[in-house]
Protein backbone atom coordinates (compact mmCIF):
# COMPACT_ATOMS: atom_id res chain seq x y z
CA UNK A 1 0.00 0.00 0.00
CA UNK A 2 1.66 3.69 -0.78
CA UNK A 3 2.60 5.34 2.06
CA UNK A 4 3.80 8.92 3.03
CA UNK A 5 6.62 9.06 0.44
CA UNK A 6 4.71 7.62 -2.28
CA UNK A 7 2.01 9.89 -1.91
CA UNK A 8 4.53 12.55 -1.52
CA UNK A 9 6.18 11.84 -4.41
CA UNK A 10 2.94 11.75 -6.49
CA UNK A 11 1.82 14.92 -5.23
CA UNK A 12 5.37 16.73 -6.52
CA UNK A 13 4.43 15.28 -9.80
CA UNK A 14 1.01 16.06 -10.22
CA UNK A 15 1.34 19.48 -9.33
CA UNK A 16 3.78 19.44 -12.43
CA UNK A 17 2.18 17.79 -14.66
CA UNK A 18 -1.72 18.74 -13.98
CA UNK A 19 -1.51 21.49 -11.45
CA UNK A 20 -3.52 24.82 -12.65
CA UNK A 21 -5.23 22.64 -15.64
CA UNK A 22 -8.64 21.78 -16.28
CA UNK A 23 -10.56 18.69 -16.45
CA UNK A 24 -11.90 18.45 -20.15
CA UNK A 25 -13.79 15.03 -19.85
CA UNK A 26 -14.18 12.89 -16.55
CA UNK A 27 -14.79 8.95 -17.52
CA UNK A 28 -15.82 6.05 -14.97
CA UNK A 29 -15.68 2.80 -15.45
CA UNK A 30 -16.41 1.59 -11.65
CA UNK A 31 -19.17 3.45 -9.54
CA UNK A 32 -17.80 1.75 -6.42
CA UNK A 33 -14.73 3.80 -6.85
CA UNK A 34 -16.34 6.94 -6.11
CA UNK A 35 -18.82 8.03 -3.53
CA UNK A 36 -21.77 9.93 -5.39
CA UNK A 37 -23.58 8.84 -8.27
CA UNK A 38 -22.16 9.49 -11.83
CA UNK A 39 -23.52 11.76 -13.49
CA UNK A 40 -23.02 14.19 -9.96
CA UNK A 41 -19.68 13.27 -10.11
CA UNK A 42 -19.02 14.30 -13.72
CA UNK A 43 -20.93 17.41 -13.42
CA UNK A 44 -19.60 18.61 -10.50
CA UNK A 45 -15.81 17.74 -11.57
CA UNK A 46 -16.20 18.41 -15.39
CA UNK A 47 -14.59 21.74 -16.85
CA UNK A 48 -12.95 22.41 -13.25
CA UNK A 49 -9.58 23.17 -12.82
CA UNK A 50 -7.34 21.23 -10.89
CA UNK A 51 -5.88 24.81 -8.09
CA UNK A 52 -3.32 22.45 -6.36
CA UNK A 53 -3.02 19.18 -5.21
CA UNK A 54 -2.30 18.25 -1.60
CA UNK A 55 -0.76 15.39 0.66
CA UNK A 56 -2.93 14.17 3.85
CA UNK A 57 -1.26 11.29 5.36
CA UNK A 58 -2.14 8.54 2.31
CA UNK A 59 -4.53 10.65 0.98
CA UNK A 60 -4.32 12.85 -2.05
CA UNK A 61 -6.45 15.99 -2.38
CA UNK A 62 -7.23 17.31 -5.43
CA UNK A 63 -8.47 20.93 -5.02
CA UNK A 64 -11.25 21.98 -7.83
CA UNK A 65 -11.72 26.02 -8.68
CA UNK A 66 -15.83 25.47 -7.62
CA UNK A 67 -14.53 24.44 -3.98
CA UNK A 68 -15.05 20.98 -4.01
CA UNK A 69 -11.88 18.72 -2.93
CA UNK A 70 -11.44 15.22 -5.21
CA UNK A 71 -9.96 12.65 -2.50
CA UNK A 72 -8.11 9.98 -3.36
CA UNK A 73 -6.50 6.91 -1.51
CA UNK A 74 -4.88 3.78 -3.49
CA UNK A 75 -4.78 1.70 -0.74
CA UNK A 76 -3.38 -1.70 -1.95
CA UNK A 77 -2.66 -2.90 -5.62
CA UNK A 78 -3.85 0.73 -6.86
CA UNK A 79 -1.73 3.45 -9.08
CA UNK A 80 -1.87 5.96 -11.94
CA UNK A 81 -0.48 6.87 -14.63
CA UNK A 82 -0.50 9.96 -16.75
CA UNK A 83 0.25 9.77 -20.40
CA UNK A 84 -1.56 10.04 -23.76
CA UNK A 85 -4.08 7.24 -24.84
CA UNK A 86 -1.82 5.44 -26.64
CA UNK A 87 0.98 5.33 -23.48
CA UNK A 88 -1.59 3.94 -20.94
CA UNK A 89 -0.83 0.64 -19.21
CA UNK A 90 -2.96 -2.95 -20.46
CA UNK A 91 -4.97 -2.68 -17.66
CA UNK A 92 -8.11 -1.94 -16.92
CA UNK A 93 -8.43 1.63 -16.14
CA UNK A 94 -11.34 2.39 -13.07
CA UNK A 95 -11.61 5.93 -13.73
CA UNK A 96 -10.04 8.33 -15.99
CA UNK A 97 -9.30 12.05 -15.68
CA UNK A 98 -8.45 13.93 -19.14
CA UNK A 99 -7.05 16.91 -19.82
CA UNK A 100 -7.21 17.68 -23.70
CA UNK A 101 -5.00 14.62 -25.42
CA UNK A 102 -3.77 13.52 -22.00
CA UNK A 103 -5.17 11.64 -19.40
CA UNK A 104 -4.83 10.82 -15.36
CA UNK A 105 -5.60 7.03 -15.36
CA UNK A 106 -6.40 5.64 -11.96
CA UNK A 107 -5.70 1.70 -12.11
CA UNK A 108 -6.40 -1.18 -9.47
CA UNK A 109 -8.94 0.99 -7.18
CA UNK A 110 -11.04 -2.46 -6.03
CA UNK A 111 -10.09 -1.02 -2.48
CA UNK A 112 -9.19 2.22 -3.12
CA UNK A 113 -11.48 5.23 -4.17
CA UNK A 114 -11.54 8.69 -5.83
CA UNK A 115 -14.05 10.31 -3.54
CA UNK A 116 -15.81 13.72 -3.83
CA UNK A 117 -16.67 15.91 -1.29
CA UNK A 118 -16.99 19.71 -0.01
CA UNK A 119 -14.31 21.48 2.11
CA UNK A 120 -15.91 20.74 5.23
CA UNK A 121 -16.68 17.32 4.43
CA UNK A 122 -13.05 16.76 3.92
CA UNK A 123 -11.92 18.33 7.06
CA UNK A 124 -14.88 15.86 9.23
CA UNK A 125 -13.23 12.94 7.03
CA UNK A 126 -9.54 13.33 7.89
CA UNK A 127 -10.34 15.07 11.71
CA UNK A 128 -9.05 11.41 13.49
CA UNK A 129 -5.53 11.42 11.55
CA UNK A 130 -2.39 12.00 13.96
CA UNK A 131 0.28 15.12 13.13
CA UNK A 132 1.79 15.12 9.77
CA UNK A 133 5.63 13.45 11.36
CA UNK A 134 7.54 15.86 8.81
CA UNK A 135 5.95 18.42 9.50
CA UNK A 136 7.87 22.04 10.32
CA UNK A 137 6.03 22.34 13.95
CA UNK A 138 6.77 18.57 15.38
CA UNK A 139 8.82 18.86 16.96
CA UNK A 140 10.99 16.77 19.40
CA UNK A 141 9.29 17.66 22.24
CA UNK A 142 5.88 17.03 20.08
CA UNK A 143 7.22 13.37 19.56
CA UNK A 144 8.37 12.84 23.40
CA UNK A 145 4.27 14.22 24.37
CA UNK A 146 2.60 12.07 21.74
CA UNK A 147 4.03 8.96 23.38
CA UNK A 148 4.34 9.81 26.92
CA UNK A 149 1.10 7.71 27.62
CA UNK A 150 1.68 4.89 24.41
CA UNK A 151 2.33 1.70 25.65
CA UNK A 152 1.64 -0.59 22.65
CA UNK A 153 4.33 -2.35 20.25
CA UNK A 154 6.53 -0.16 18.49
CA UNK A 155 5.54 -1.96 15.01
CA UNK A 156 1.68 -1.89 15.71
CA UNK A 157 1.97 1.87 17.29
CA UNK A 158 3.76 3.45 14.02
CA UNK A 159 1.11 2.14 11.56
CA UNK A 160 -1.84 3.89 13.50
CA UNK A 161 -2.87 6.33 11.80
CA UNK A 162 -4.36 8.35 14.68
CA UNK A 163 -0.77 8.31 16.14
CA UNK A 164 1.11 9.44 13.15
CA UNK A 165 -0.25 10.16 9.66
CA UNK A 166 1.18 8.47 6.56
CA UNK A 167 3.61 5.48 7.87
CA UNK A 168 2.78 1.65 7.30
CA UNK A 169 4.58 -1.25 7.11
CA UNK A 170 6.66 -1.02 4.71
CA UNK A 171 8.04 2.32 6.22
CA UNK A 172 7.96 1.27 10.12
CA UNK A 173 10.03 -1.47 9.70
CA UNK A 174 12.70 0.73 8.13
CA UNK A 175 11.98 3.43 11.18
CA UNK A 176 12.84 0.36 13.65
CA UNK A 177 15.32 -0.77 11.77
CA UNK A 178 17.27 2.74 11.83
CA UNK A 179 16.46 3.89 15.09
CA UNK A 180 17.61 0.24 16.16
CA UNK A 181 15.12 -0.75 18.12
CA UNK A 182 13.19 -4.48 17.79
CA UNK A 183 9.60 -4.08 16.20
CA UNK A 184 7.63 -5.44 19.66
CA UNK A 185 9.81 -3.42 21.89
CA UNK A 186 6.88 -1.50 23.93
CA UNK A 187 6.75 2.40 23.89
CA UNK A 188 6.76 2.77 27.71
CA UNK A 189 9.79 0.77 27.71
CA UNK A 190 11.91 3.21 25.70
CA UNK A 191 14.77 4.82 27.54
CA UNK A 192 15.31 8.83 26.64
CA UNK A 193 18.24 8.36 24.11
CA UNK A 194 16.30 5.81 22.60
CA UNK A 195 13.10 7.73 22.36
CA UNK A 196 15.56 10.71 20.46
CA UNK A 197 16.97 8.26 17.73
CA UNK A 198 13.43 7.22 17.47
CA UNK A 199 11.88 10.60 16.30
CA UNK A 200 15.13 10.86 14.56
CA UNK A 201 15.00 7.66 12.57
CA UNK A 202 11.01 8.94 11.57
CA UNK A 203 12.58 11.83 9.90
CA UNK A 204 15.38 10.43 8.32
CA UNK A 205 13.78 7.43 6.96
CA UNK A 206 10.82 9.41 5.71
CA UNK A 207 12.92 12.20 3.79
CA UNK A 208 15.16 9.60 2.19
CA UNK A 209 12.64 7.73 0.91
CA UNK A 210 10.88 10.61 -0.41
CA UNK A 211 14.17 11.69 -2.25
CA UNK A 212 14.38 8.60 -4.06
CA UNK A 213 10.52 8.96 -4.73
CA UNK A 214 9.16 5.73 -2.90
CA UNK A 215 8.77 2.20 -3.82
CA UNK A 216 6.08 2.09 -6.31
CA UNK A 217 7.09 -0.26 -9.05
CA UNK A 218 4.87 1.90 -12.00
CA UNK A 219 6.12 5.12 -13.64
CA UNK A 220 3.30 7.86 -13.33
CA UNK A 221 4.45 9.09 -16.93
CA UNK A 222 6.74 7.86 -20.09
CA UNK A 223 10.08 9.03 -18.73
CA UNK A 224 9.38 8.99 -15.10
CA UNK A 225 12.62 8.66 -13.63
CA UNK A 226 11.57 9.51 -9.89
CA UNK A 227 8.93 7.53 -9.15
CA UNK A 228 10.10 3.84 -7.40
CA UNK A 229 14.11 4.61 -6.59
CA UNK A 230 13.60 3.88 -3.30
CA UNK A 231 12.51 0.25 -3.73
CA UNK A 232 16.14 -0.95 -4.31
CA UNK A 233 17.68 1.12 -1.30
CA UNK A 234 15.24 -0.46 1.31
CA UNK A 235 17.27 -1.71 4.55
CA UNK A 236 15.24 -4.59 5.65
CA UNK A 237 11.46 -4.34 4.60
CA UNK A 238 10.91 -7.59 1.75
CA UNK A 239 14.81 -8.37 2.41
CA UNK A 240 14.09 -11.40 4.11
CA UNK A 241 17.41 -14.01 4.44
CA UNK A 242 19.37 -11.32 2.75
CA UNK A 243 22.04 -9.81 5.19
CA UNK A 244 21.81 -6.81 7.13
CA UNK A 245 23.20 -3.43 6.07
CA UNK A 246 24.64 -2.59 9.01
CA UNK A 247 26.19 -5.90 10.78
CA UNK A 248 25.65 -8.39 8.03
CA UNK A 249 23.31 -10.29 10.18
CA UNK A 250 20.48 -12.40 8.06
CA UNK A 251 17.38 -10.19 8.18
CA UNK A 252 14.00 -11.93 10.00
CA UNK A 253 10.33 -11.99 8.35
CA UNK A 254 7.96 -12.66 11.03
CA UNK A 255 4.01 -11.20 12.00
CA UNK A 256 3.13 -8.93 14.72
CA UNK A 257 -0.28 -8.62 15.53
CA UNK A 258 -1.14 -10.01 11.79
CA UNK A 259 1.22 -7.70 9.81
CA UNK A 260 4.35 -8.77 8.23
CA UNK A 261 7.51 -7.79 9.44
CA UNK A 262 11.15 -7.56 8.67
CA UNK A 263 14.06 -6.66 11.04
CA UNK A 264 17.91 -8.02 11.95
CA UNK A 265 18.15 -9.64 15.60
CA UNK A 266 21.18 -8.70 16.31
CA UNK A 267 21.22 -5.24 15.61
CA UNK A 268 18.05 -3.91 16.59
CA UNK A 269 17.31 -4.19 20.48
């Protein structure tokens, strides 16, 4: 499922590609992808342009001139591309956004959805996510409140979303991994310099894998070089038997509380 960077890095893109242009033709394929009925949908989003286009934890938001907000979340199996008919992917495309001859394809949303709603409806909808953990005001001392009173796993505590916005497990086993701490170590259990590296190792992971544009394995456009470096430069997430990075130890796949998870037993603690 795309996480923080990936969304990130699709954001960045967007805005290049599609940001300030207008929707000439809006096609669906699958009503279950979206939330109101057709013919709503198309009226509401035809002939509107695209302002900007925002990151909210997974979530994309596309903002339309008339005020209304497009929101979209892959969830798993689900991507896009952008390109001209004759560039999209063989695959069956769930909805399609055009602009003139080119066209935002959204591909693989059985789970995930392109949902429309009004500003306020947005804001109700994403009220319950946790701070934004790149953001310019968390701060350290933000981190150390926000899990003063946490005393879950640190695996199952770093995918909730009310916690943190925007990591999942791909991305907290690399924050474990870095901040070299085991992945059912509990929260109350972390000593002070461990609780530093911690909120460091967020940061750190995050950014990098944002520079390197994420881990999707799909170009959003012919030419993409961005999108998917970071899938190669992963230190132990879908690694498993292959030796650590850092002491060479052979990297563990287990579950915690039903989720798959990688990490190195001897350097993590």
């Amino acid at each position: 499922m795309p996480e923080l960077p990936e969304m990130e890095t699709y954001k960045t893109l967007l805005n290049q590609k599609i940001g300030g242009n207008t929707i000439t033709d809006v096609f669906i394929n699958r009503t279950k992808s979206i939330n109101v009925e057709p013919e709503d949908f198309i009226r509401i989003v035809k002939n509107q342009k695209i302002e900007t286009i925002e990151r909210r934890a997974k979530y994309l938001l596309f903002h339309l001139k008339n005020g209304y907000i497009l929101v979209l979340h892959l969830m798993l199996g689900s991507w896009m591309y952008y390109g001209k008919e004759e560039e999209k992917p063989d695959r069956t495309i769930q909805i399609q956004l055009s602009f003139g001859k080119l066209h935002l394809y959204f591909i693989g949303l059985r789970l995930g959805y392109l949902h429309l709603y009004s500003r306020d409806k947005v804001e109700q909808k994403l009220t319950e996510l946790g701070p934004e953990p790149l953001d310019v005001n968390f701060s350290l001392d933000s981190f150390l409140d926000l899990i003063n009173s946490r005393r879950g796993r640190i695996k199952t505590t770093l995918v909730n979303q009310k916690f943190l916005s925007g990591i999942g497990n791909r991305y907290s086993d690399e924050i474990a991994w870095h901040a070299q701490l085991l992945p059912e170590r509990k929260m109350n259990e972390l000593k002070g310099n461990e609780k530093v590296q911690f909120y460091n190792s967020i940061r750190i992971v995050l950014q990098e894998a944002i520079k390197y544009g994420g881990y999707m394995d799909q170009p959003l456009f012919k030419g993409d070089t961005k999108t998917g470096g970071y899938d190669n430069r992963t230190y132990v997430y879908g690694r498993e038997d292959e030796a650590c990075k850092s002491c060479g130890g052979s990297i563990i796949k287990e579950k915690i509380s039903s989720r798959k998870t990688f990490y190195c037993k001897q350097c993590q603690t």
